[in-house]
Structure formats: structure tokens, C-alpha cells
N, C-alpha and C. Protein backbone atom coordinates (compact mmCIF):
# COMPACT_ATOMS: atom_id res chain seq x y z
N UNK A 1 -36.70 72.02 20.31
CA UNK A 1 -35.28 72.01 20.54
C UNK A 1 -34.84 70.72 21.20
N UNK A 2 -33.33 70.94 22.09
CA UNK A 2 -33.54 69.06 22.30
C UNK A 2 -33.84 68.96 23.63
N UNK A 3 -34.96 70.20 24.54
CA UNK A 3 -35.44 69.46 25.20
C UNK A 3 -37.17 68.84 24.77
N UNK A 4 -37.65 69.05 23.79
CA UNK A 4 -38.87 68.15 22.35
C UNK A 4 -38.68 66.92 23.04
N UNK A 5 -39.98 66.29 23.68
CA UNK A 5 -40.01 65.22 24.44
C UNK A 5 -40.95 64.36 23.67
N UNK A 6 -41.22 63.08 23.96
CA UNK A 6 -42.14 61.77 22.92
C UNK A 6 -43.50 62.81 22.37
N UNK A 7 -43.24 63.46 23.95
CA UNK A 7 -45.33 63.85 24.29
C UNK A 7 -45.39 64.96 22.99
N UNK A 8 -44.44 65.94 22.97
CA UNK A 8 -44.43 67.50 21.94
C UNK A 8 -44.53 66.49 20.35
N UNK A 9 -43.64 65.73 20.36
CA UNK A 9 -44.05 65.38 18.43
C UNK A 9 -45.46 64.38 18.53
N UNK A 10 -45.26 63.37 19.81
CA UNK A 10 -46.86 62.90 19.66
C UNK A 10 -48.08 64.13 19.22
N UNK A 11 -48.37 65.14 20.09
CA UNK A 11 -49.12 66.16 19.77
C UNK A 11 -48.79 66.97 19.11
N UNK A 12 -47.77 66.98 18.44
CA UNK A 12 -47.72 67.55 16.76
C UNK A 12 -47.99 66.91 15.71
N UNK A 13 -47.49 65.62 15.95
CA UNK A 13 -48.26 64.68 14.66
C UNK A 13 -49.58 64.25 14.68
N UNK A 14 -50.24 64.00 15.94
CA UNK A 14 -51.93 63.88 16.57
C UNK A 14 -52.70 65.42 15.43
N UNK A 15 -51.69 66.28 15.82
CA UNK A 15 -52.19 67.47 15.50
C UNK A 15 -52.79 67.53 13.54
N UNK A 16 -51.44 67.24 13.58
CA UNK A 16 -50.89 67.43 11.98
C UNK A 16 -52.27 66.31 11.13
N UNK A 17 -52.16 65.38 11.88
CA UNK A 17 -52.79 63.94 11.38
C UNK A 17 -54.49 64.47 11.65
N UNK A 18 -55.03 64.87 12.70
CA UNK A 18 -56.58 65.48 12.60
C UNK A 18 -56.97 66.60 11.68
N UNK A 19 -56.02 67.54 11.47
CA UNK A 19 -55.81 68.89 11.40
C UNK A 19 -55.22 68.87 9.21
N UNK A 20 -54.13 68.13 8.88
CA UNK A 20 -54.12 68.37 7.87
C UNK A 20 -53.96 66.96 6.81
N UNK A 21 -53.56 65.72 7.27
CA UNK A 21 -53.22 64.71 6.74
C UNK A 21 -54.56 64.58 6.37
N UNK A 22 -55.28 63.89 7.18
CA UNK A 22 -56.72 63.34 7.04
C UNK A 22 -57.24 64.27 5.86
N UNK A 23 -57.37 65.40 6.26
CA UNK A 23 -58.07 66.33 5.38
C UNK A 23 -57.76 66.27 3.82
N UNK A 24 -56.23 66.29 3.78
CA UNK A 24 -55.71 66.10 2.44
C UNK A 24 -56.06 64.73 1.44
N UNK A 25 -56.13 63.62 2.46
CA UNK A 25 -57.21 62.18 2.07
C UNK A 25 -58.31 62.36 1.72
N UNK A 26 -58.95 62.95 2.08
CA UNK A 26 -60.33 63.29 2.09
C UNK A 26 -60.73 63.47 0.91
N UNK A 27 -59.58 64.83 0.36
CA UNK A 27 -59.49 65.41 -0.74
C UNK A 27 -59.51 64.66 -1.73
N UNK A 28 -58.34 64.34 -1.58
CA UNK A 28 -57.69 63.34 -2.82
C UNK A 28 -58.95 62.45 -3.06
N UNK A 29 -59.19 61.75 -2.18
CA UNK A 29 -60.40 60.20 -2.25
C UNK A 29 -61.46 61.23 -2.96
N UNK A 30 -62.11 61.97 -3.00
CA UNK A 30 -63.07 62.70 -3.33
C UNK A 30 -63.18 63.08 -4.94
N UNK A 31 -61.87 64.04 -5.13
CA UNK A 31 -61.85 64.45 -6.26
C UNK A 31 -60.80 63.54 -7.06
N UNK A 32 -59.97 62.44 -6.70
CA UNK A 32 -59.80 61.13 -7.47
C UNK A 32 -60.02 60.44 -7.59
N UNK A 33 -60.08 59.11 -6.72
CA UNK A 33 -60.44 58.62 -6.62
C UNK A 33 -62.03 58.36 -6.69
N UNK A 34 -63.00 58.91 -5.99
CA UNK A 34 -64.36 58.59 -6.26
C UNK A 34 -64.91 59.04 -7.91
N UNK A 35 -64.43 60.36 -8.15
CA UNK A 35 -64.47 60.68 -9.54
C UNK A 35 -64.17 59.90 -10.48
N UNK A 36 -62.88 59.15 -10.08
CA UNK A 36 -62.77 57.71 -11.50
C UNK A 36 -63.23 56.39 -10.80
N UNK A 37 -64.38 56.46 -9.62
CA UNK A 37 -64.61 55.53 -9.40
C UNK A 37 -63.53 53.34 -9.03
N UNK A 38 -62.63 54.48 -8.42
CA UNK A 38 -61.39 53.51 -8.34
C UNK A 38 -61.37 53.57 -6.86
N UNK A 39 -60.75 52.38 -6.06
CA UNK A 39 -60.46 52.64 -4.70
C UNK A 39 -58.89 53.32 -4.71
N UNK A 40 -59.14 53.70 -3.36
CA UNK A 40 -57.35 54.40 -2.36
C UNK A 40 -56.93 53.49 -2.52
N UNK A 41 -55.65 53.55 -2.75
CA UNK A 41 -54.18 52.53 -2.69
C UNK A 41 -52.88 53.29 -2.02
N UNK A 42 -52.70 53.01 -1.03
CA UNK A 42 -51.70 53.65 0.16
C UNK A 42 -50.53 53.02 -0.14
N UNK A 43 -49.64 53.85 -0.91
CA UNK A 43 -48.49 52.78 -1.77
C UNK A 43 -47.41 53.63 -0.22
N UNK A 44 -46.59 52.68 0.26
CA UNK A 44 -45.43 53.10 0.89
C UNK A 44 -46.06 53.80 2.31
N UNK A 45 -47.31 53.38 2.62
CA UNK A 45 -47.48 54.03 3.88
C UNK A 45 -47.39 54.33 5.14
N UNK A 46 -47.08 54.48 6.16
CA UNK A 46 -46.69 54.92 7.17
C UNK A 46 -46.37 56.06 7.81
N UNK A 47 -46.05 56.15 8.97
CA UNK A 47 -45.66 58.07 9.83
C UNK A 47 -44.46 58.39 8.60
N UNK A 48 -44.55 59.86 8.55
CA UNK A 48 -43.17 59.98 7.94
C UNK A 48 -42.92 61.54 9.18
N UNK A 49 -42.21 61.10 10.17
CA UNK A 49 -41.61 61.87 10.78
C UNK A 49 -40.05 62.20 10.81
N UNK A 50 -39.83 63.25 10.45
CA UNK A 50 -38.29 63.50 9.63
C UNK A 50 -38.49 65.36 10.22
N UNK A 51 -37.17 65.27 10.45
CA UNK A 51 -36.62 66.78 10.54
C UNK A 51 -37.02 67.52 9.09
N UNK A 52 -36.95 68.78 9.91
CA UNK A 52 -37.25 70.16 8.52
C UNK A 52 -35.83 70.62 8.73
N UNK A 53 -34.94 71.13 7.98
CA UNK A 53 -35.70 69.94 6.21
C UNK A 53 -35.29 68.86 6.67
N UNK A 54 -35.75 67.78 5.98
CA UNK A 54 -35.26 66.40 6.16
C UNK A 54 -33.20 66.40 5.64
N UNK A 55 -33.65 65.46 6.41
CA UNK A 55 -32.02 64.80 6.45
C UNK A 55 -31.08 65.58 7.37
N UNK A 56 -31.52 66.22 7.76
CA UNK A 56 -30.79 67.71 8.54
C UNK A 56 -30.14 66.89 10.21
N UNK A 57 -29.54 67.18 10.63
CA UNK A 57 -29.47 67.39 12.21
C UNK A 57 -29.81 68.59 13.09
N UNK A 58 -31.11 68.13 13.94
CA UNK A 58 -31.43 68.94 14.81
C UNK A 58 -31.28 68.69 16.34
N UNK A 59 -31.99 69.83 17.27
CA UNK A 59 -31.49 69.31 18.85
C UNK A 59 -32.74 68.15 19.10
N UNK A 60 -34.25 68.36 18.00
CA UNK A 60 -34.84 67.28 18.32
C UNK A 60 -34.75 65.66 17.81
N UNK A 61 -34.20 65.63 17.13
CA UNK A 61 -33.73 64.63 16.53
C UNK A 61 -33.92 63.20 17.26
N UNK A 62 -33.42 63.10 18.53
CA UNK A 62 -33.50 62.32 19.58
C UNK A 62 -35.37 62.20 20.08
N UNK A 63 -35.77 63.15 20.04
CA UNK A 63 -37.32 62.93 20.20
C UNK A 63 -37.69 61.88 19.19
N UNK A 64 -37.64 62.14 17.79
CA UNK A 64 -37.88 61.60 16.33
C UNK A 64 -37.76 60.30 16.85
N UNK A 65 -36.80 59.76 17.34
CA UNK A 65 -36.26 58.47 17.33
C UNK A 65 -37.20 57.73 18.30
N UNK A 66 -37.16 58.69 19.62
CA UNK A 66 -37.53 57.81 21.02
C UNK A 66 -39.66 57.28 20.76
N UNK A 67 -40.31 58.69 20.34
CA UNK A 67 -41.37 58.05 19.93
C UNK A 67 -41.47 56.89 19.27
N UNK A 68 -40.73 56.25 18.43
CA UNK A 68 -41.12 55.21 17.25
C UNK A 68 -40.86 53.80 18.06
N UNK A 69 -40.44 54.02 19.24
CA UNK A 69 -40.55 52.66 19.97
C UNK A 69 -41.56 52.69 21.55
N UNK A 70 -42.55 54.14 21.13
CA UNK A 70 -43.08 54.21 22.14
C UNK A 70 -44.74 54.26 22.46
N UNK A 71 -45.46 53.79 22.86
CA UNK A 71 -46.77 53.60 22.99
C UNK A 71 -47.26 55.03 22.43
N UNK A 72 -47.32 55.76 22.46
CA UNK A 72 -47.39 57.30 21.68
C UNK A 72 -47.45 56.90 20.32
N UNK A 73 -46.86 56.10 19.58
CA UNK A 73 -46.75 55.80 18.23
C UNK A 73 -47.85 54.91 18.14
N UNK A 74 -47.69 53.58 18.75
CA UNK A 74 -48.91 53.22 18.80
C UNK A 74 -50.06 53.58 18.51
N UNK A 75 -50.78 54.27 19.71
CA UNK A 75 -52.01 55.50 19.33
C UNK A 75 -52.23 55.76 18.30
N UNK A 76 -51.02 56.32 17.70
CA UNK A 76 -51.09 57.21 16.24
C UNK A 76 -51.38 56.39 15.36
N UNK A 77 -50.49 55.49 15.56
CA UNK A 77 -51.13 54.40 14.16
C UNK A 77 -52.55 53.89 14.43
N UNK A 78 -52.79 53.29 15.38
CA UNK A 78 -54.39 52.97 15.51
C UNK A 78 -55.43 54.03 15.28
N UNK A 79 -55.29 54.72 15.18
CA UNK A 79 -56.22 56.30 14.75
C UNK A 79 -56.12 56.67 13.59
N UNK A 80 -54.45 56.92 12.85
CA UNK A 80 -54.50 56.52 11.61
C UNK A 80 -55.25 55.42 11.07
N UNK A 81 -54.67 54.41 11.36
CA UNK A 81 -55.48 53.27 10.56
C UNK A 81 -57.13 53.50 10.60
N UNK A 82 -57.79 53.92 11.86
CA UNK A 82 -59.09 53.99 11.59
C UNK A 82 -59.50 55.22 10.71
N UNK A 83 -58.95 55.90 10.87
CA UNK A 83 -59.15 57.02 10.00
C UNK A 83 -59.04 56.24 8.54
N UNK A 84 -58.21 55.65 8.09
CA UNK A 84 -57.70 55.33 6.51
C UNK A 84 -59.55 54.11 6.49
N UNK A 85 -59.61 53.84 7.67
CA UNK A 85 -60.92 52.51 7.32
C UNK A 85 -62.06 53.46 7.10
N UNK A 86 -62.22 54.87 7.62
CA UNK A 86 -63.34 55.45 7.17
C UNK A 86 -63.63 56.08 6.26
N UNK A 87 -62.21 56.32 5.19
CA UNK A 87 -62.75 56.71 3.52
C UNK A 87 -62.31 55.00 2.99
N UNK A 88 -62.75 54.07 3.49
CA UNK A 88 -62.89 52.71 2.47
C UNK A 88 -64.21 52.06 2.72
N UNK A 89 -64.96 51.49 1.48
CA UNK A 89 -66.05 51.48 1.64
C UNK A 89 -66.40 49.71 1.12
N UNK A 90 -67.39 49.23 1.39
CA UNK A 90 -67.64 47.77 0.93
C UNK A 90 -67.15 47.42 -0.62
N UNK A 91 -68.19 48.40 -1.03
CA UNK A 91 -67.56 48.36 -2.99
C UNK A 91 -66.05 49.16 -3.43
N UNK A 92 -65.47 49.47 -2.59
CA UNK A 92 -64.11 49.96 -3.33
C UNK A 92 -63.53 49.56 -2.06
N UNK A 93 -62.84 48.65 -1.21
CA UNK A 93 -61.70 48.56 -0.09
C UNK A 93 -60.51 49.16 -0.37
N UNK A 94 -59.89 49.44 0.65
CA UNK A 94 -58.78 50.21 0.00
C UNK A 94 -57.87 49.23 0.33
N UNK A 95 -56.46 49.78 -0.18
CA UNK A 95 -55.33 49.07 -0.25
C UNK A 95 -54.37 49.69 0.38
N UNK A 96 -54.14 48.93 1.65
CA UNK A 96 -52.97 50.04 2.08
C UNK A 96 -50.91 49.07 2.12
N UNK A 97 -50.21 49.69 1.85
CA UNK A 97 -48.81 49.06 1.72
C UNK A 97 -48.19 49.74 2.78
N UNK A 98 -47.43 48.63 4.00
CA UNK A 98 -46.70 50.05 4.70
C UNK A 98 -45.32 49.83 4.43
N UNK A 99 -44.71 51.00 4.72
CA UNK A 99 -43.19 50.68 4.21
C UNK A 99 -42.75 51.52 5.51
N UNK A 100 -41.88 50.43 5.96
CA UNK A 100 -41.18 49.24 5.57
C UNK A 100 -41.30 48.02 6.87
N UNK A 101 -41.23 46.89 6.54
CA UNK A 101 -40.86 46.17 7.55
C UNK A 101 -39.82 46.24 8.27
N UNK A 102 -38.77 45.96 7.89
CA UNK A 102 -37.96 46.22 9.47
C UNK A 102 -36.73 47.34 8.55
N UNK A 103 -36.33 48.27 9.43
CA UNK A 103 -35.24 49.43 9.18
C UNK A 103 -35.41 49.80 10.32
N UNK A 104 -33.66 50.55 10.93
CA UNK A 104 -33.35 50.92 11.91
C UNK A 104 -33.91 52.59 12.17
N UNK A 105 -33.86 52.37 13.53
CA UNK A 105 -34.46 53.97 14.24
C UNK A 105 -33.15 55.08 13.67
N UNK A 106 -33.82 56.15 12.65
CA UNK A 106 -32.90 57.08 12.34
C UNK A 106 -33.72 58.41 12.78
N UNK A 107 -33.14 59.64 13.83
CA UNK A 107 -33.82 61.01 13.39
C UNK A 107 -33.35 61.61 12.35
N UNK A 108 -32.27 61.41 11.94
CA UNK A 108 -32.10 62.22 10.41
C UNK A 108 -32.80 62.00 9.39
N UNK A 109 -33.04 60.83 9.13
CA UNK A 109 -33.73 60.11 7.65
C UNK A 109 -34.89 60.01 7.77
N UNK A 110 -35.23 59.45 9.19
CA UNK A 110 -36.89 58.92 9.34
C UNK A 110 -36.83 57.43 9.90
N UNK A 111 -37.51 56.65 10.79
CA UNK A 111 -37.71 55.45 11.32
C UNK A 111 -38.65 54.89 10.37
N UNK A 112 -38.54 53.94 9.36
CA UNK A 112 -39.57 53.80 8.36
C UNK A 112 -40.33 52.42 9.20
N UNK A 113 -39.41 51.40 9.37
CA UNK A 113 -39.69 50.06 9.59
C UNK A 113 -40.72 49.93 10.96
N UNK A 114 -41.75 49.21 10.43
CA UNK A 114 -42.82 48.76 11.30
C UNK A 114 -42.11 48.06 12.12
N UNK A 115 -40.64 46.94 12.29
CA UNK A 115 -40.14 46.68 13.76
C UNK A 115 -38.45 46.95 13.04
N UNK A 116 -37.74 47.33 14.03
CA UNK A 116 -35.97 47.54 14.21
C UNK A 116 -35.31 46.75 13.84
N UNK A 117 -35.30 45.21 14.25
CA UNK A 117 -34.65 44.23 14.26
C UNK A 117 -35.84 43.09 13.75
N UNK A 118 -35.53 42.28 13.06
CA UNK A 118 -35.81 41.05 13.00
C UNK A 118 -35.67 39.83 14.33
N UNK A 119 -34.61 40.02 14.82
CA UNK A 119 -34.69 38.46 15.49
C UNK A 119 -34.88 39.44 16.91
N UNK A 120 -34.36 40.24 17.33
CA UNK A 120 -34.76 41.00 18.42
C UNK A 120 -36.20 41.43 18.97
N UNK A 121 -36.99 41.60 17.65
CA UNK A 121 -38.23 42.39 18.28
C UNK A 121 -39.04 41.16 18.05
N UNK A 122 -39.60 40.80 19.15
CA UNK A 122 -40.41 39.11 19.65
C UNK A 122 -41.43 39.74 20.03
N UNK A 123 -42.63 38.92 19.97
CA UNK A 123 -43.89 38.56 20.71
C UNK A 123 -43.41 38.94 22.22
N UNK A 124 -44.27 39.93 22.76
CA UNK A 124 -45.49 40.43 22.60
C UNK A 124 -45.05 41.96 21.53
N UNK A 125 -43.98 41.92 21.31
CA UNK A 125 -43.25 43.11 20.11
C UNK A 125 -43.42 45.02 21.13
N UNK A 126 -43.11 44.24 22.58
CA UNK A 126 -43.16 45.92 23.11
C UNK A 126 -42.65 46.87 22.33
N UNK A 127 -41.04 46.68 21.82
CA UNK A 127 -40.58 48.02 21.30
C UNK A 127 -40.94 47.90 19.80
N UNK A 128 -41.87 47.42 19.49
CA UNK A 128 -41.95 47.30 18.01
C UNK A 128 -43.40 47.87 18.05
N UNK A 129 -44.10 49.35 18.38
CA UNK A 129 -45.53 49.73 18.21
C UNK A 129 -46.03 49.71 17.02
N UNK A 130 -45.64 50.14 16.24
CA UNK A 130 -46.23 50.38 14.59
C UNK A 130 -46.29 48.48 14.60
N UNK A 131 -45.64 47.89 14.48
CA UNK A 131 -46.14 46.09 14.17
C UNK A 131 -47.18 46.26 15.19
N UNK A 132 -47.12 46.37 16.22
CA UNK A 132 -48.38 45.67 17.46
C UNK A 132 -49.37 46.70 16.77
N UNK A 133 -49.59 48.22 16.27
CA UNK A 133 -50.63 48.39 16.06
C UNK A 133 -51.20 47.90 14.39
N UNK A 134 -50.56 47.48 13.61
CA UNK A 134 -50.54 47.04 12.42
C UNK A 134 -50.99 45.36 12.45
N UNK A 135 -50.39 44.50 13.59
CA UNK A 135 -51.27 43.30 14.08
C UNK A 135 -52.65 43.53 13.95
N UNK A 136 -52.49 44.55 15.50
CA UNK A 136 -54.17 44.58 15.98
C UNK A 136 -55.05 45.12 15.27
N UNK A 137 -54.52 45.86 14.04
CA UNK A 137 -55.66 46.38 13.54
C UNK A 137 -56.22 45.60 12.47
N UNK A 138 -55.42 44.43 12.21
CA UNK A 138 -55.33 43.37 11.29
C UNK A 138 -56.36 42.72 12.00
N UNK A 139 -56.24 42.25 13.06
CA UNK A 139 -56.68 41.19 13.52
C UNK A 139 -58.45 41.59 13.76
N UNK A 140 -58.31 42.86 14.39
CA UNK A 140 -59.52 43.65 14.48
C UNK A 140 -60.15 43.14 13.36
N UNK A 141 -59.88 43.64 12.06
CA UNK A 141 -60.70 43.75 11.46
C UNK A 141 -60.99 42.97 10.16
N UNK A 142 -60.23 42.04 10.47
CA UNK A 142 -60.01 40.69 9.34
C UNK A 142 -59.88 39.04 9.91
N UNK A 143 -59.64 38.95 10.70
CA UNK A 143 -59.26 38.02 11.20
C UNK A 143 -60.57 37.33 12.46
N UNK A 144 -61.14 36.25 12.35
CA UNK A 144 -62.07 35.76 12.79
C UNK A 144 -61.99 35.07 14.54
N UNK A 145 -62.34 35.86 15.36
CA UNK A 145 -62.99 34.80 16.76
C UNK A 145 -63.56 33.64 16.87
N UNK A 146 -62.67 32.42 17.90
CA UNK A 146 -62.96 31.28 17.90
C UNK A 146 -64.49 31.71 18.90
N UNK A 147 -65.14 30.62 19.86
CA UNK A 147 -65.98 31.12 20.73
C UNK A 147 -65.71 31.50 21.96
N UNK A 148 -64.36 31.46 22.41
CA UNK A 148 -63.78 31.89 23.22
C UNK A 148 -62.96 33.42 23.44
N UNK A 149 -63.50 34.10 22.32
CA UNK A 149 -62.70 35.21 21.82
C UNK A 149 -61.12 35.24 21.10
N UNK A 150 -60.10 34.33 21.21
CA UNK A 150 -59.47 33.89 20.41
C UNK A 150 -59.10 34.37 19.52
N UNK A 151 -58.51 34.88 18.59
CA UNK A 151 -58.09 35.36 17.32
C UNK A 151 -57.51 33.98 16.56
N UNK A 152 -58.20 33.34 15.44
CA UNK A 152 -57.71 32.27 14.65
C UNK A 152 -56.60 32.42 13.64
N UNK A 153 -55.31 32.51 14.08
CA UNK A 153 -54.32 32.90 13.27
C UNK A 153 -52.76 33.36 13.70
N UNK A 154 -51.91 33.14 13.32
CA UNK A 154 -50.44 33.29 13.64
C UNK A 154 -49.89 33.98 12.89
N UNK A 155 -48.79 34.95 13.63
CA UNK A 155 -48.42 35.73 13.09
C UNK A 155 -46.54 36.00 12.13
N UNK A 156 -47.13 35.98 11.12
CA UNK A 156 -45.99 35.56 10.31
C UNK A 156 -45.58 36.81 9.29
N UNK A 157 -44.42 37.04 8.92
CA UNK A 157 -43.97 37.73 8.03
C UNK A 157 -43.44 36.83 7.08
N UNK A 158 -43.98 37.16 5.53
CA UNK A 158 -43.54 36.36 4.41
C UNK A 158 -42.71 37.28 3.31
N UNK A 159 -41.29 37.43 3.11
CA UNK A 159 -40.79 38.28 2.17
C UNK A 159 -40.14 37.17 1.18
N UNK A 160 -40.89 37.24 0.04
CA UNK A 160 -40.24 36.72 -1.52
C UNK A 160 -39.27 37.67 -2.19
N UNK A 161 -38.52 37.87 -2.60
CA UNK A 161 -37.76 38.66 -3.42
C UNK A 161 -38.20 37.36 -5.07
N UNK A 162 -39.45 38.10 -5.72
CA UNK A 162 -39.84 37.01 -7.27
C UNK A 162 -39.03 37.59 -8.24
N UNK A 163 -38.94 36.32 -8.86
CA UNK A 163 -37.46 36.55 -10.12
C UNK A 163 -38.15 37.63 -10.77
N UNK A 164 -37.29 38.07 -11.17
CA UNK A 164 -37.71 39.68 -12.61
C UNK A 164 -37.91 40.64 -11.71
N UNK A 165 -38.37 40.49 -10.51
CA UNK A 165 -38.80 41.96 -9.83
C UNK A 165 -37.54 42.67 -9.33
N UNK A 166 -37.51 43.42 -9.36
CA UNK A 166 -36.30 44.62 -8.47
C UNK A 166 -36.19 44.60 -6.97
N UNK A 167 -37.77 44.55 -6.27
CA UNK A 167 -37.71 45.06 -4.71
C UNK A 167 -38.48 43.57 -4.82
N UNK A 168 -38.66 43.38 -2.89
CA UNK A 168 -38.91 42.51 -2.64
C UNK A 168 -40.82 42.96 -2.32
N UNK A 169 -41.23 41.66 -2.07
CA UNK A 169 -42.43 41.61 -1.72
C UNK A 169 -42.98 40.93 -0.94
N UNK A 170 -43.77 41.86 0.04
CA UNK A 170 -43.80 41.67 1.38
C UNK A 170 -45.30 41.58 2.07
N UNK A 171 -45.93 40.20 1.94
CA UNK A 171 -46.67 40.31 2.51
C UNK A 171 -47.09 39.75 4.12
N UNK A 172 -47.81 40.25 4.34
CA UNK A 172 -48.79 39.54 6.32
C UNK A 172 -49.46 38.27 5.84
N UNK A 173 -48.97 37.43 6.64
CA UNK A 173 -50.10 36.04 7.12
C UNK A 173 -50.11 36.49 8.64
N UNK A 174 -51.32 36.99 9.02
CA UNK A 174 -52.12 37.11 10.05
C UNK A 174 -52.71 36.21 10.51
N UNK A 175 -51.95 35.88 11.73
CA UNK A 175 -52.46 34.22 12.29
C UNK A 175 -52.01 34.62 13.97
N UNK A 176 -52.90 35.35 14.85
CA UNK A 176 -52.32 35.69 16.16
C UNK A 176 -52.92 34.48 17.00
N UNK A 177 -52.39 34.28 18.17
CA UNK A 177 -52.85 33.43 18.89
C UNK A 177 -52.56 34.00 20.56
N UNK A 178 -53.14 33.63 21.63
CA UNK A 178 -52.52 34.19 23.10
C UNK A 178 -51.24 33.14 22.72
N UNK A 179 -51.39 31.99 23.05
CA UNK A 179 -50.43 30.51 23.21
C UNK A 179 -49.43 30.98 22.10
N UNK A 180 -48.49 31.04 22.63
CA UNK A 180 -46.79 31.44 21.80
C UNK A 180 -46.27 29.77 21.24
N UNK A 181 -47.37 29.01 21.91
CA UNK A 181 -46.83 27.57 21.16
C UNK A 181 -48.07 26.82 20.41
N UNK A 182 -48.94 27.67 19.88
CA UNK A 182 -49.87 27.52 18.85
C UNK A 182 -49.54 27.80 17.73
């Protein structure tokens, strides 16, 4: 109801995400994917936290919203993401797409965008968790240490809108650095 605080949908979606998401991956990767010998491709991925039914107005609604700029989200995505790295394997990597880069905090519709604002959400990207955990998990696990521990790389968003296509296309140059003037 609308007193549903960050912590109640964090541990409903923690829940949901150990309990039935994962499981349903599992599935799928199993009896599709490995069966046609093809990797996972995570087209449009990300939380999809939305009122029942969606689009609706509820008293939690305001919860929906306040998690998606809150270390609680965070978590989730870094657990997600490791979860999505443990059905991908050397010979099939998977492919994951998240949608969306930046869109505003809605509880009716859903908070899709990995950050709110463009020119607002800056380095170190506090209110932007889904980007900081979508960095780090980048950086984790792709991105190479100088000998100083270091991460070799800056962090850039590149969106082309290419002639003939309809939607735009959006990829990461993963390039983090501590030094904000590297």
C-alpha cells in the first residue's frame, strides 16, 4: 500500500529474481537455446518493475519510483547481472541489450532508463544505480587493470541513430578511470 517502502519491493524483486526469474532463464537457456545450440540474447533487458496491472495507479507507486535511484537497485542489478554471467559460457557468450539508456522515473509505466537525465546524472552517477551497476559490471569483467589496479578505459555513451534504421543504436565504450580528467 503507500506505506511499501524501497526495502518491501527490494525484497520482492530479490525474491521474485532468486525464486522465479532466474529459474525461468534457466529454462528457456536449456530447452532453447542449448537445444539449438545458439547463445542467450537479452533483447531489451532490464528490472521491469511496474504496478499490477501495469499502467494502473496505486498507493505504491511512489515506492516503484524511489528504489530506481537507490542503492537497493544497485544490488539487484549486480546479482542479476551475475546471475545472467552464469548461464553464459566461453563457447556461446551471451548477449545482453539493456533498455533503455536514459528515460524518466515513472511508477505507472515503469523506470526503464539505466540513468534519468543526461546532463544531470555525472560521475560518480549516485542517483543513476542501474548505470553504476552496468559500469562495474562492465568493467569487472571486460575491461583490463593497469599495475596499479586502474581500470584502462573511459566512460562514454555512443548513440547513432544509422540511416534506414527506425530506432537508434546504442552502444558502451567502456573506458573508466579514478582521474575525471583522464
Amino acid at each position: 500500500g503507500s506505506n511499501a517502502s524501497i526495502a518491501d519491493v527490494y525484497n520482492l524483486a530479490l525474491s521474485d529474481l532468486q525464486n522465479g526469474s532466474y529459474n525461468m532463464l534457466i529454462s528457456q537457456k536449456q530447452n532453447i537455446a542449448d537445444s539449438l545450440n545458439i547463445p542467450m540474447i537479452y533483447y531489451e533487458g532490464g528490472q521491469h518493475l511496474t504496478p499490477n496491472p501495469f499502467g494502473s495507479v496505486q498507493p505504491y507507486n511512489q515506492a516503484l519510483v524511489d528504489i530506481n535511484t537507490s542503492d537497493e537497485m544497485f544490488d539487484l542489478y549486480q546479482i542479476w547481472l551475475d546471475s545472467l554471467s552464469a548461464l553464459s559460457t566461453s563457447e556461446m557468450p551471451t548477449l545482453f541489450m539493456h533498455y533503455s539508456s536514459i528515460r524518466p522515473l515513472n511508477g505507472q509505466y515503469g523506470s526503464w532508463g539505466a540513468m534519468t537525465h543526461q546532463w544531470s546524472d555525472v560521475y560518480p552517477y549516485e542517483n543513476a544505480p542501474k548505470y553504476r551497476a552496468l559500469i562495474n559490471y562492465t568493467q569487472s569483467n571486460y575491461c583490463p587493470q593497469d599495475s596499479q589496479g586502474i581500470y584502462i578505459c573511459h566512460e562514454d555513451i555512443i548513440a547513432t541513430n544509422e540511416p534506414g534504421n527506425c530506432g537508434a543504436h546504442v552502444s558502451f565504450e567502456v573506458t573508466v578511470s579514478d582521474n575525471c580528467d583522464a
